[in-house]
Protein backbone atom coordinates (compact mmCIF):
# COMPACT_ATOMS: atom_id res chain seq x y z
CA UNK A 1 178.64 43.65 207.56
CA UNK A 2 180.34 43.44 204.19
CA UNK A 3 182.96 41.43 205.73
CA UNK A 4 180.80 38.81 207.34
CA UNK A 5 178.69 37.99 203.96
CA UNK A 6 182.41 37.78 202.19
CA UNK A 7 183.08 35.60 204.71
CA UNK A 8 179.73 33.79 204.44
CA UNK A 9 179.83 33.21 200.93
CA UNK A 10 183.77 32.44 200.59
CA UNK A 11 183.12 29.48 203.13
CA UNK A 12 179.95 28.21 201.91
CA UNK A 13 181.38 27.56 198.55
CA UNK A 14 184.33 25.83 200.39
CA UNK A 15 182.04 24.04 202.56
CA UNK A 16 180.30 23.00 198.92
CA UNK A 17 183.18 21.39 197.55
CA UNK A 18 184.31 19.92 200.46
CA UNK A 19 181.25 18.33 200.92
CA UNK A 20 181.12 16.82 197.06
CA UNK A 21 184.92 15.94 197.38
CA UNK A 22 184.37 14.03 200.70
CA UNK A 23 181.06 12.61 199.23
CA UNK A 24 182.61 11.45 195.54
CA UNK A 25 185.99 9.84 197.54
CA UNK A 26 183.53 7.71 200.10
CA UNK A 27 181.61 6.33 197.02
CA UNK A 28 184.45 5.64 195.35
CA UNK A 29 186.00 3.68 198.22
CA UNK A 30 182.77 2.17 199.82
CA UNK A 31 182.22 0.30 195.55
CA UNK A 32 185.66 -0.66 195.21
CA UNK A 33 185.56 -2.61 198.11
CA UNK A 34 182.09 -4.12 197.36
CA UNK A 35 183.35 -4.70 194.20
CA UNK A 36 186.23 -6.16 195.10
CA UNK A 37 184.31 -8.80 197.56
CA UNK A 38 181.82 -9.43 194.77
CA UNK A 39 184.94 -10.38 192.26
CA UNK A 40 186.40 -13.00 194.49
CA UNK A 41 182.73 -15.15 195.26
CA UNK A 42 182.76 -14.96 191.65
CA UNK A 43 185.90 -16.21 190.98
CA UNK A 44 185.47 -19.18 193.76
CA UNK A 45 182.37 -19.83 191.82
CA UNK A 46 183.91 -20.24 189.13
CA UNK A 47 186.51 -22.59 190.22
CA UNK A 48 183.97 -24.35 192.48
CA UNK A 49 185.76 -23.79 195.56
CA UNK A 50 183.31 -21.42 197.39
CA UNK A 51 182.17 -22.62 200.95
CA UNK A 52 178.62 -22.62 202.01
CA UNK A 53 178.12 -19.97 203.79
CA UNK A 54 179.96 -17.99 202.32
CA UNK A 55 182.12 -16.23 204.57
CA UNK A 56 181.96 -12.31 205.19
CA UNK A 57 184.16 -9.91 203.03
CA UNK A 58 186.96 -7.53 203.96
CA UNK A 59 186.00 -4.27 204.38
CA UNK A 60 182.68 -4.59 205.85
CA UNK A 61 180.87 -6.75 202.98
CA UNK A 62 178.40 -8.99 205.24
CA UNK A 63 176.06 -9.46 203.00
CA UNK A 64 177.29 -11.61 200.04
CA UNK A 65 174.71 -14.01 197.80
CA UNK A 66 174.99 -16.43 194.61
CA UNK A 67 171.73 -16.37 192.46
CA UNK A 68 170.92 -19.04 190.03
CA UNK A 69 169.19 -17.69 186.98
CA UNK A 70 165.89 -19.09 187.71
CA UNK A 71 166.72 -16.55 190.84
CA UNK A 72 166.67 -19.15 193.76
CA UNK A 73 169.55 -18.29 196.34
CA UNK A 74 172.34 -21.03 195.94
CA UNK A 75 174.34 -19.86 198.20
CA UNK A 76 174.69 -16.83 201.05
CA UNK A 77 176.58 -15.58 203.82
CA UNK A 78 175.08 -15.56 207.26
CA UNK A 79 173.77 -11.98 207.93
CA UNK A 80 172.51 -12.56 203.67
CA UNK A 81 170.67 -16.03 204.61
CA UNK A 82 167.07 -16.18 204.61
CA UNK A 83 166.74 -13.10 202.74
CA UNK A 84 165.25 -12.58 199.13
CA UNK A 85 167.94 -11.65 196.42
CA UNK A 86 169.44 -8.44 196.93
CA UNK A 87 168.78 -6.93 194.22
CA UNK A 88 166.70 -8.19 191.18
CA UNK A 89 169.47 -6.37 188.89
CA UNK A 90 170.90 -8.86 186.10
CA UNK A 91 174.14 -7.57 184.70
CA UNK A 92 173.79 -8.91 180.70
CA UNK A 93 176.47 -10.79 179.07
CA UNK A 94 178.31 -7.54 177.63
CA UNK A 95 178.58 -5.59 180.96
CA UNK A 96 178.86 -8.00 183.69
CA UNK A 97 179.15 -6.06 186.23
CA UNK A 98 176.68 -3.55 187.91
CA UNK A 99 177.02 -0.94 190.82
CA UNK A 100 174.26 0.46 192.40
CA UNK A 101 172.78 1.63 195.71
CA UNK A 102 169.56 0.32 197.52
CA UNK A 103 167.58 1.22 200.20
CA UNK A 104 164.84 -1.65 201.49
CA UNK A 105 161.44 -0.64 202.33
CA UNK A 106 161.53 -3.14 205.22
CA UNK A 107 164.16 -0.67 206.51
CA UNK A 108 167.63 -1.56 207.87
CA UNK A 109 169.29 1.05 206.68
CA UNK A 110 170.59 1.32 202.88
CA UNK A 111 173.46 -0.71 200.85
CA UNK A 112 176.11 -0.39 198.69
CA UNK A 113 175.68 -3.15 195.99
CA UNK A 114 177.89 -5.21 193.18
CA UNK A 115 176.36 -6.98 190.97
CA UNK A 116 178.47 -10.07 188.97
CA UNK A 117 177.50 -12.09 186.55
CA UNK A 118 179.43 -14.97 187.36
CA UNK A 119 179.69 -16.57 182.98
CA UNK A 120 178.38 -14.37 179.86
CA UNK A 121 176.31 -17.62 179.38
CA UNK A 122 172.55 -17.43 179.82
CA UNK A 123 171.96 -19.71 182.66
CA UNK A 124 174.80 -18.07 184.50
CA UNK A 125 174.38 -17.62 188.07
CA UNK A 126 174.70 -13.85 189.63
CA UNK A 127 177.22 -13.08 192.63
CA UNK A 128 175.51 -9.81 194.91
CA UNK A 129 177.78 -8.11 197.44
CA UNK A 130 176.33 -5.55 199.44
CA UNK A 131 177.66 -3.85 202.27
CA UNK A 132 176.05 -0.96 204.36
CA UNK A 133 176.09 2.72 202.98
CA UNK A 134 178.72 4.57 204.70
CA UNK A 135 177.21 6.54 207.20
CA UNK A 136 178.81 9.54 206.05
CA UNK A 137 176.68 9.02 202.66
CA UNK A 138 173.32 7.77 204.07
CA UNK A 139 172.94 11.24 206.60
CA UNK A 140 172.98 14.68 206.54
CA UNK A 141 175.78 14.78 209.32
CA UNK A 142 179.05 15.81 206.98
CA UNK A 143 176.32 19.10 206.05
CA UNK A 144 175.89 19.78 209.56
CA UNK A 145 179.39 19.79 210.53
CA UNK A 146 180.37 21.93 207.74
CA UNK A 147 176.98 24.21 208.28
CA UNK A 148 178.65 24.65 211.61
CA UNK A 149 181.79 25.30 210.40
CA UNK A 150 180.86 27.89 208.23
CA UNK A 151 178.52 30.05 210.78
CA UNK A 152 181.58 29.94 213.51
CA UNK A 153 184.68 30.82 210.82
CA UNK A 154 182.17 33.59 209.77
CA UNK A 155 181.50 34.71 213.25
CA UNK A 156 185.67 34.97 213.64
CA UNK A 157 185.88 36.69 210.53
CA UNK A 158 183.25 39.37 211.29
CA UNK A 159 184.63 39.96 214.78
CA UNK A 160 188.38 39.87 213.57
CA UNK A 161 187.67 41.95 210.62
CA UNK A 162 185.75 44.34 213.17
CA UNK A 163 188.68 44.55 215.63
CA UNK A 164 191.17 45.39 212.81
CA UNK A 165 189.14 47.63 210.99
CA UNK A 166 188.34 49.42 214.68
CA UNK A 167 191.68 49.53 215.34
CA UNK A 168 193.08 51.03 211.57
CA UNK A 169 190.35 53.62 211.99
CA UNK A 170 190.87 54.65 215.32
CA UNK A 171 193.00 57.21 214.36
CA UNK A 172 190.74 58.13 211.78
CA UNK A 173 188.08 59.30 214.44
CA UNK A 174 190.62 60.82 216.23
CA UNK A 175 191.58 62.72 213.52
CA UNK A 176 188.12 64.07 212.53
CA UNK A 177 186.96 64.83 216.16
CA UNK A 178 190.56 67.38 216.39
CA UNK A 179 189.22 68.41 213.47
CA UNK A 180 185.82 69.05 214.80
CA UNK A 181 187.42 71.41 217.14
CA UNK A 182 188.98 73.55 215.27
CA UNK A 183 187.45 76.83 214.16
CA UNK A 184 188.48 79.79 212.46
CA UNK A 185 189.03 81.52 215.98
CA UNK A 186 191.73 79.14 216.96
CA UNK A 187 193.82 77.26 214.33
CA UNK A 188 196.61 76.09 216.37
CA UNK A 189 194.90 72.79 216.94
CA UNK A 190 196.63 70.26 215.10
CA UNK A 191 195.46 66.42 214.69
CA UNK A 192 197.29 63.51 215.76
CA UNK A 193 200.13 61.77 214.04
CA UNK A 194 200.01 58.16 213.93
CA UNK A 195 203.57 56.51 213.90
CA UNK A 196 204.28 54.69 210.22
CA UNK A 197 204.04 55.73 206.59
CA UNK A 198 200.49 54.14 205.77
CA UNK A 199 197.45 56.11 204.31
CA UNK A 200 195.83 56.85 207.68
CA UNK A 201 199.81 58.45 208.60
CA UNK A 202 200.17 60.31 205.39
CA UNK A 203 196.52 61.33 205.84
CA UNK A 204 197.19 63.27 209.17
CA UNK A 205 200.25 64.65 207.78
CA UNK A 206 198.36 66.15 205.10
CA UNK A 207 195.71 67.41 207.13
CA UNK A 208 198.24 69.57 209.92
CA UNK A 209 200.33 70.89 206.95
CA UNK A 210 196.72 72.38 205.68
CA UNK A 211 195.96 73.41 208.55
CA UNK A 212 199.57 74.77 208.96
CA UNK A 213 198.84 77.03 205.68
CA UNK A 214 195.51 78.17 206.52
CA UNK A 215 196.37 79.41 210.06
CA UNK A 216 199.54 81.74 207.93
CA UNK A 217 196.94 82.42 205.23
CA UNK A 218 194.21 83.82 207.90
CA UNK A 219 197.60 85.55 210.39
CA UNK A 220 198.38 86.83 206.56
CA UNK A 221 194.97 88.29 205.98
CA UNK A 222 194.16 89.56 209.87
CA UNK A 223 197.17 91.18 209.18
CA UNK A 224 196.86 92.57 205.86
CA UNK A 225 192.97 93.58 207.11
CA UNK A 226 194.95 95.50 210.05
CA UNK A 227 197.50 97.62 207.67
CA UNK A 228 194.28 98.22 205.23
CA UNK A 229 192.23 99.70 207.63
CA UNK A 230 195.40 101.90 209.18
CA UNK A 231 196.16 102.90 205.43
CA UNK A 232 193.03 104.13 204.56
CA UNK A 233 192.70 105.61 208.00
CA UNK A 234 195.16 108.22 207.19
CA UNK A 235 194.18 110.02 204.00
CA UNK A 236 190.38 109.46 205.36
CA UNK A 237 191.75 111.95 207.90
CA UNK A 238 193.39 114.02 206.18
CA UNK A 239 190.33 114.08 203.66
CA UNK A 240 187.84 115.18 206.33
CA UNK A 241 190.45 117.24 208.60
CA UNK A 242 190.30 119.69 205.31
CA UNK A 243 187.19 119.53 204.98
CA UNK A 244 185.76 120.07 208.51
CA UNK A 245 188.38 123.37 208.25
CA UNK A 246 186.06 124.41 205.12
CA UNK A 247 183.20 123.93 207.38
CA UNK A 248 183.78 125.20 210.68
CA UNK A 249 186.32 127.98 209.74
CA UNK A 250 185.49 128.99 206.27
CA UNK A 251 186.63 132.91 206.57
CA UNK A 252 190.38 131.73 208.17
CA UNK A 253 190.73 128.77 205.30
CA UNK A 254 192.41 128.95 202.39
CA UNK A 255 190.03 127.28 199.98
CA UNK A 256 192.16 126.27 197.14
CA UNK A 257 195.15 124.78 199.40
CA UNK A 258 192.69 123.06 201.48
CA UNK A 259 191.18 121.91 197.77
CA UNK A 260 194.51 120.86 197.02
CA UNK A 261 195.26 119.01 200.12
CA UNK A 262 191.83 117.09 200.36
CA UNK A 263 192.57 116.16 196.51
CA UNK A 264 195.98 114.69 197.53
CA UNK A 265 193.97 112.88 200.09
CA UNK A 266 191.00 111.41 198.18
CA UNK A 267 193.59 110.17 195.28
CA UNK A 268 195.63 108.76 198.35
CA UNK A 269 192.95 107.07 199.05
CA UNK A 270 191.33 106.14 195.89
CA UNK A 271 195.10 104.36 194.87
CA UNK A 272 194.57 102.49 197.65
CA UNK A 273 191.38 101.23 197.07
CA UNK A 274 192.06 100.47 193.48
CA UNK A 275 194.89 98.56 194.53
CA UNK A 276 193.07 96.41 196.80
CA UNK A 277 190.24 95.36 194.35
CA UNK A 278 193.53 95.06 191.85
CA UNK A 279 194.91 92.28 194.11
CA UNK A 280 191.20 90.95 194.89
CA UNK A 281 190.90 90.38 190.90
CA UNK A 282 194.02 88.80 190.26
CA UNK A 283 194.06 85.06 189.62
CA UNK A 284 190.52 84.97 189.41
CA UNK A 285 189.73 84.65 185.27
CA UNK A 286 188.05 87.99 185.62
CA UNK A 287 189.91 88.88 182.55
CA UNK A 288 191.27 86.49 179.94
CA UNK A 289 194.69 85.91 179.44
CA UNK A 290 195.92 85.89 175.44
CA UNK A 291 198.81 85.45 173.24
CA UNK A 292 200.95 88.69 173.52
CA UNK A 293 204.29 90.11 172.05
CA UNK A 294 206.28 90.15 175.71
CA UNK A 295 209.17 92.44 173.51
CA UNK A 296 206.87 94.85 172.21
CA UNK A 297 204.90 95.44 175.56
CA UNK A 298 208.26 96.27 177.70
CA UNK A 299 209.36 98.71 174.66
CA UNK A 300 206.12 100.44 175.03
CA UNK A 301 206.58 100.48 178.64
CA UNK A 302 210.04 102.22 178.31
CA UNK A 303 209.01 104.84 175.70
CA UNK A 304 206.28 105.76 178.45
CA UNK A 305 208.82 106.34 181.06
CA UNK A 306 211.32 108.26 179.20
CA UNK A 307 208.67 110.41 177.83
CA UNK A 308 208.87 114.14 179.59
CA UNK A 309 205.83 114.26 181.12
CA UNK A 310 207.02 110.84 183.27
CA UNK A 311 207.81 111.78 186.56
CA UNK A 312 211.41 110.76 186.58
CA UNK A 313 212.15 110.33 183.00
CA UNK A 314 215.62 112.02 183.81
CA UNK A 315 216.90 108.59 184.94
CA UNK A 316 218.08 107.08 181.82
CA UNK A 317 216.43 103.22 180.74
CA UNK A 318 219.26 100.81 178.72
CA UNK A 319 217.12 98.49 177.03
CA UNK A 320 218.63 94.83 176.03
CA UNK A 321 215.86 92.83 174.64
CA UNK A 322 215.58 90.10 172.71
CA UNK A 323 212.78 90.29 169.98
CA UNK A 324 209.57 88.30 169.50
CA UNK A 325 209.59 86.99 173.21
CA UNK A 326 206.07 85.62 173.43
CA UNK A 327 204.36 84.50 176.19
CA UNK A 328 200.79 83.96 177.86
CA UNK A 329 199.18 86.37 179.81
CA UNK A 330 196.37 89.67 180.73
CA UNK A 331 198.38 92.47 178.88
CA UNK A 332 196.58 95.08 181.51
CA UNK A 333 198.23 93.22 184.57
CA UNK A 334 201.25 92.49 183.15
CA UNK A 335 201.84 96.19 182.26
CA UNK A 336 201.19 97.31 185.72
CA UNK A 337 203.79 94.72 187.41
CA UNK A 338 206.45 96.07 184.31
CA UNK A 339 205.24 100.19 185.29
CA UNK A 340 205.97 98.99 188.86
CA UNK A 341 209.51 97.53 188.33
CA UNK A 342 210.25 100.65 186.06
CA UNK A 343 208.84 103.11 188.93
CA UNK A 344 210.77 101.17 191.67
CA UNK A 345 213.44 101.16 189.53
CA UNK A 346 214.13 104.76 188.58
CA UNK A 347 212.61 106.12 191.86
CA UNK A 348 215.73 104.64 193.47
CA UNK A 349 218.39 104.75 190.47
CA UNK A 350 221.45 106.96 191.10
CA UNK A 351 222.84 107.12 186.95
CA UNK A 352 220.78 104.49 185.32
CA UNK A 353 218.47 101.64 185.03
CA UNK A 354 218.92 98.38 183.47
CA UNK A 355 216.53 96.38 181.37
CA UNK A 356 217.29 92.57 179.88
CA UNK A 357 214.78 90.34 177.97
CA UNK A 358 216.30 87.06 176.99
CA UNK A 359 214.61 83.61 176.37
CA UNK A 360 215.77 81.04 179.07
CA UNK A 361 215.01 77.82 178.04
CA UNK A 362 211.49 77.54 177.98
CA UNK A 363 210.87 80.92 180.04
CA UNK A 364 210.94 84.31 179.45
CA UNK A 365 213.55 86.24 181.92
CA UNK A 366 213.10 90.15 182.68
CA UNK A 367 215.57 91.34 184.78
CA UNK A 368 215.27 95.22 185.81
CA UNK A 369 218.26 96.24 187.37
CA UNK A 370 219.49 99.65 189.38
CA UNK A 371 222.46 101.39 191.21
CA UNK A 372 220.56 102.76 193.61
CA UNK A 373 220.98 101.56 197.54
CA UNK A 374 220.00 98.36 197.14
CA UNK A 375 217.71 96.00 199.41
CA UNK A 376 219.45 93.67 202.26
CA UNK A 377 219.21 90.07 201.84
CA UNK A 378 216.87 89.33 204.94
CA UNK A 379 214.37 92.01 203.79
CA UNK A 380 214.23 90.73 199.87
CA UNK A 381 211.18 88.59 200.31
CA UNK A 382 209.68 90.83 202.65
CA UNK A 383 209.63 94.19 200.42
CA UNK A 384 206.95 92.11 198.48
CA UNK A 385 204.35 91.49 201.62
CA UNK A 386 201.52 94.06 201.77
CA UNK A 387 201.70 97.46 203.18
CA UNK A 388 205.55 96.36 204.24
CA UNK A 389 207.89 98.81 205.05
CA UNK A 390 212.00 98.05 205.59
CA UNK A 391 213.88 100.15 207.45
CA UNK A 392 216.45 101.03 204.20
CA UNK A 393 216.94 104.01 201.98
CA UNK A 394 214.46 102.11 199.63
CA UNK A 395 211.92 102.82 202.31
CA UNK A 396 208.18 103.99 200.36
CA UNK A 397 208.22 106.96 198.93
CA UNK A 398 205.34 109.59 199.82
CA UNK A 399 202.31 108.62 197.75
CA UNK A 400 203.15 105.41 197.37
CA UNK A 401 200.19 102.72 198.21
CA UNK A 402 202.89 100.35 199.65
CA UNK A 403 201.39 97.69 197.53
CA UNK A 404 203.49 97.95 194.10
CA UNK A 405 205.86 95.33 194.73
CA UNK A 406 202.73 92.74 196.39
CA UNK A 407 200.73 93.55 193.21
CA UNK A 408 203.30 92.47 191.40
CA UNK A 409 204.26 89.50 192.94
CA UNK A 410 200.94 88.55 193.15
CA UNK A 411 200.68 88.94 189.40
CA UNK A 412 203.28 86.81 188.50
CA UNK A 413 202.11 83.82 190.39
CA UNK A 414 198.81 83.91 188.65
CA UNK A 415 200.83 83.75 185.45
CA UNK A 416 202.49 80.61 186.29
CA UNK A 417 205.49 83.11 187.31
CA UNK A 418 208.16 83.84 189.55
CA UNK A 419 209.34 87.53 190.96
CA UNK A 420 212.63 87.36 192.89
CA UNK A 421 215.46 89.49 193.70
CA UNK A 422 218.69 88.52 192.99
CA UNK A 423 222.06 89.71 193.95
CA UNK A 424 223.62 92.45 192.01
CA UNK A 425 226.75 93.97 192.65
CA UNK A 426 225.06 97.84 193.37
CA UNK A 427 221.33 98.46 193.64
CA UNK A 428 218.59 96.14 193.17
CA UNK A 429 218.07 93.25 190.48
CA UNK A 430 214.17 91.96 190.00
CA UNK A 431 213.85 89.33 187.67
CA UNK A 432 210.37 88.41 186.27
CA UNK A 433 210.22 84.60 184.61
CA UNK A 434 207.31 83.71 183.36
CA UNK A 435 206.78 80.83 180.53
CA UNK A 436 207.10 81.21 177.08
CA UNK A 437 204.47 80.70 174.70
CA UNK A 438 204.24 77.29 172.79
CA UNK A 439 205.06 77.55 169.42
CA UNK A 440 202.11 76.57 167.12
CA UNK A 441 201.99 72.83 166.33
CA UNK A 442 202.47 72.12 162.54
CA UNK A 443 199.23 72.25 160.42
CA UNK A 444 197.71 74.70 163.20
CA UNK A 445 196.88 78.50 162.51
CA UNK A 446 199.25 80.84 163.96
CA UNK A 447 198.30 83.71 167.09
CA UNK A 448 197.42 86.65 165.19
């Protein structure tokens, strides 16, 4: 629809000019003719050698008259005999010659007239050379050609416009009815591909990489939804196994050790939970990230691992850290992925454990470092999916949630982080890099 009224008015403006250019060029040629029939009477006037009749111009110019000035016709040509003066126009002595157009009421179509007067003197006769109005000029017919011009270029515009367009967005409707059919039940469906690199192309490219990432985000979450529900399965278990032995068998029960053991249970299963509303919070702004000393919080973090109530504060910390290390981030979550790293790390250490804060460019680089076993190179992303276990000597330890190392991946992405580990020559090398803090600009108050 838009198309055809583009169309529409494109051409009718076109069709406009046209019509005054084709209009202005045969008025321009139907005077100078006239006037150039009109010129030569009046020079054989002149020189008194102008027949009687006067003979017909060139170009069409029957009608051809000499007028005295008491207006009596003194000479004509034959289709100009017998009729009255052609015009009762006088050109005056200063601007001898006249151009005009005339219709007669007595009909016979209208005329293209020059008027001459033949001498500036005042009894100077006047030559009149008319010659029919072009038809072109004197009808509507040039209107109604380009009227129907106009309505049939329109009508191929709409309906080639409406075949490309169809055609372009074909795929497009292919595209959205695959997408129709695909629902959270089955995401293998994938839309159609056209061939080329145009929008529609690069649209449908888009749209089955999406999908691609949803269906691993949803196999990621059935999953992780399986391993929750078998996690929490067990110390629900053990949690009612104890007690149902309280219950049914109260004499032959030892209550403290059953105590004990459904205890160990419920804080089994209350890690659990807490770590799974942990992850659930992360990345969501549900608390505010701030300026913080990076330096000062990994110190801290050391002094509360080598303190002796820590469970394995026998395993030594080395500490190499650059001071003042600032960066951006929730101190609480950032603690917990360091008190991860530092449990991982002396939970598997044979002698000692390794910690290195230096300022990379513009990132902050953590690296915690031990000599334990080590983790092999096709299980180092792995270790950091949910509830994963790898079949090494770094296997989970009893108690463990199985979500440490997730948690902590998961909290350095939503610091604009990265969590690898990197190849060490004994044990295993993490190294947190997250992005420093922007020095204040000049002029600006500084992060208290």
């Amino acid at each position: 629809m838009i198309a055809a009224v583009v169309s529409a008015l494109v051409l009718t403006v076109l069709a406009v000019g046209i019509d005054l250019l084709v209009r202005s060029n045969e008025h321009d040629v139907a005077f100078a003719r006239t006037e150039l029939a009109a010129r030569r009477i009046s020079a054989a006037v002149r020189q008194r050698t102008l027949p009687s009749p006067i003979p017909p111009g060139a170009g069409g110019v029957r009608y051809l008259q000499v007028v005295g000035a008491d207006r009596r016709i003194l000479n004509a040509s034959p289709a100009a005999a017998g009729r009255p003066p052609l015009s009762a126009v006088v050109p005056p002595p200063a601007d001898r010659v006249r151009e005009f157009s005339r219709c007669p009421a007595s009909g016979g179509g209208c005329l293209t007239i020059v008027a001459i007067r033949v001498t500036p003197t005042a009894d100077s006769s006047v030559v009149y050379a008319g010659r029919p109005l072009p038809t072109i000029l004197s009808s509507p017919i040039l209107e109604l050609i380009l009227a129907g011009c106009v309505v049939a270029l329109t009508a191929l515009a709409s309906w080639t416009t409406w075949q490309v367009v169809g055609r372009t967005l074909r795929p497009v409707d292919d595209i959205r009815t695959q997408l129709a059919e695909i629902t959270v039940s089955d995401l293998s469906h994938r839309v159609p591909e056209p061939p080329g690199d145009d929008e529609v192309a690069r649209l449908a490219r888009t749209a089955n990489a999406t999908l691609d990432r949803l269906e691993r985000s949803v196999r990621v979450q059935h999953q992780f939804a399986s391993d929750a529900a078998h996690e929490l399965r067990t110390p629900i278990a053990g949690l009612r196994v104890n007690l149902e032995d309280l219950a049914m068998h109260p004499q032959d029960t030892d209550v403290e050790t059953a105590a004990q053991a459904a205890l160990r249970s419920a804080d089994r299963l209350e890690g659990i939970v807490a770590d799974l509303l942990l992850l659930a919070q992360i990345g969501t702004g549900a608390d505010l990230a701030e300026p913080l000393d990076l330096t000062a919080l990994v110190e801290s973090g050391i002094r509360d691992h080598q303190a002796p109530s820590a469970q394995n504060h026998a395993i030594p910390i080395r500490p190499r850290l650059t001071p003042r290390v600032r960066v951006q981030g929730v101190p609480a979550h950032l603690q917990r992925l360091l008190d991860g790293l530092l449990d991982n790390a002396q939970r598997h250490a044979t002698e000692a454990v390794e910690v290195e804060l230096v300022s990379d460019h513009d990132h902050a680089a953590l690296t915690v470092a031990d000599d334990g076993p080590g983790i092999p190179p096709e299980d180092r992303e792995r270790v950091f999916e949910r509830f994963t276990r790898v079949d090494t000597a770094r296997s989970r330890d009893a108690g463990g949630t199985g979500l440490g190392l997730a948690i902590a991946r998961e909290i350095a992405s939503a610091h604009r982080g990265t969590l690898t580990i990197d190849d060490s020559p004994s044990g295993a090398r993490f190294t947190l890099r997250l992005p420093l803090l922007a020095p204040p600009s000049d002029g600006s108050p500084g992060t208290r």
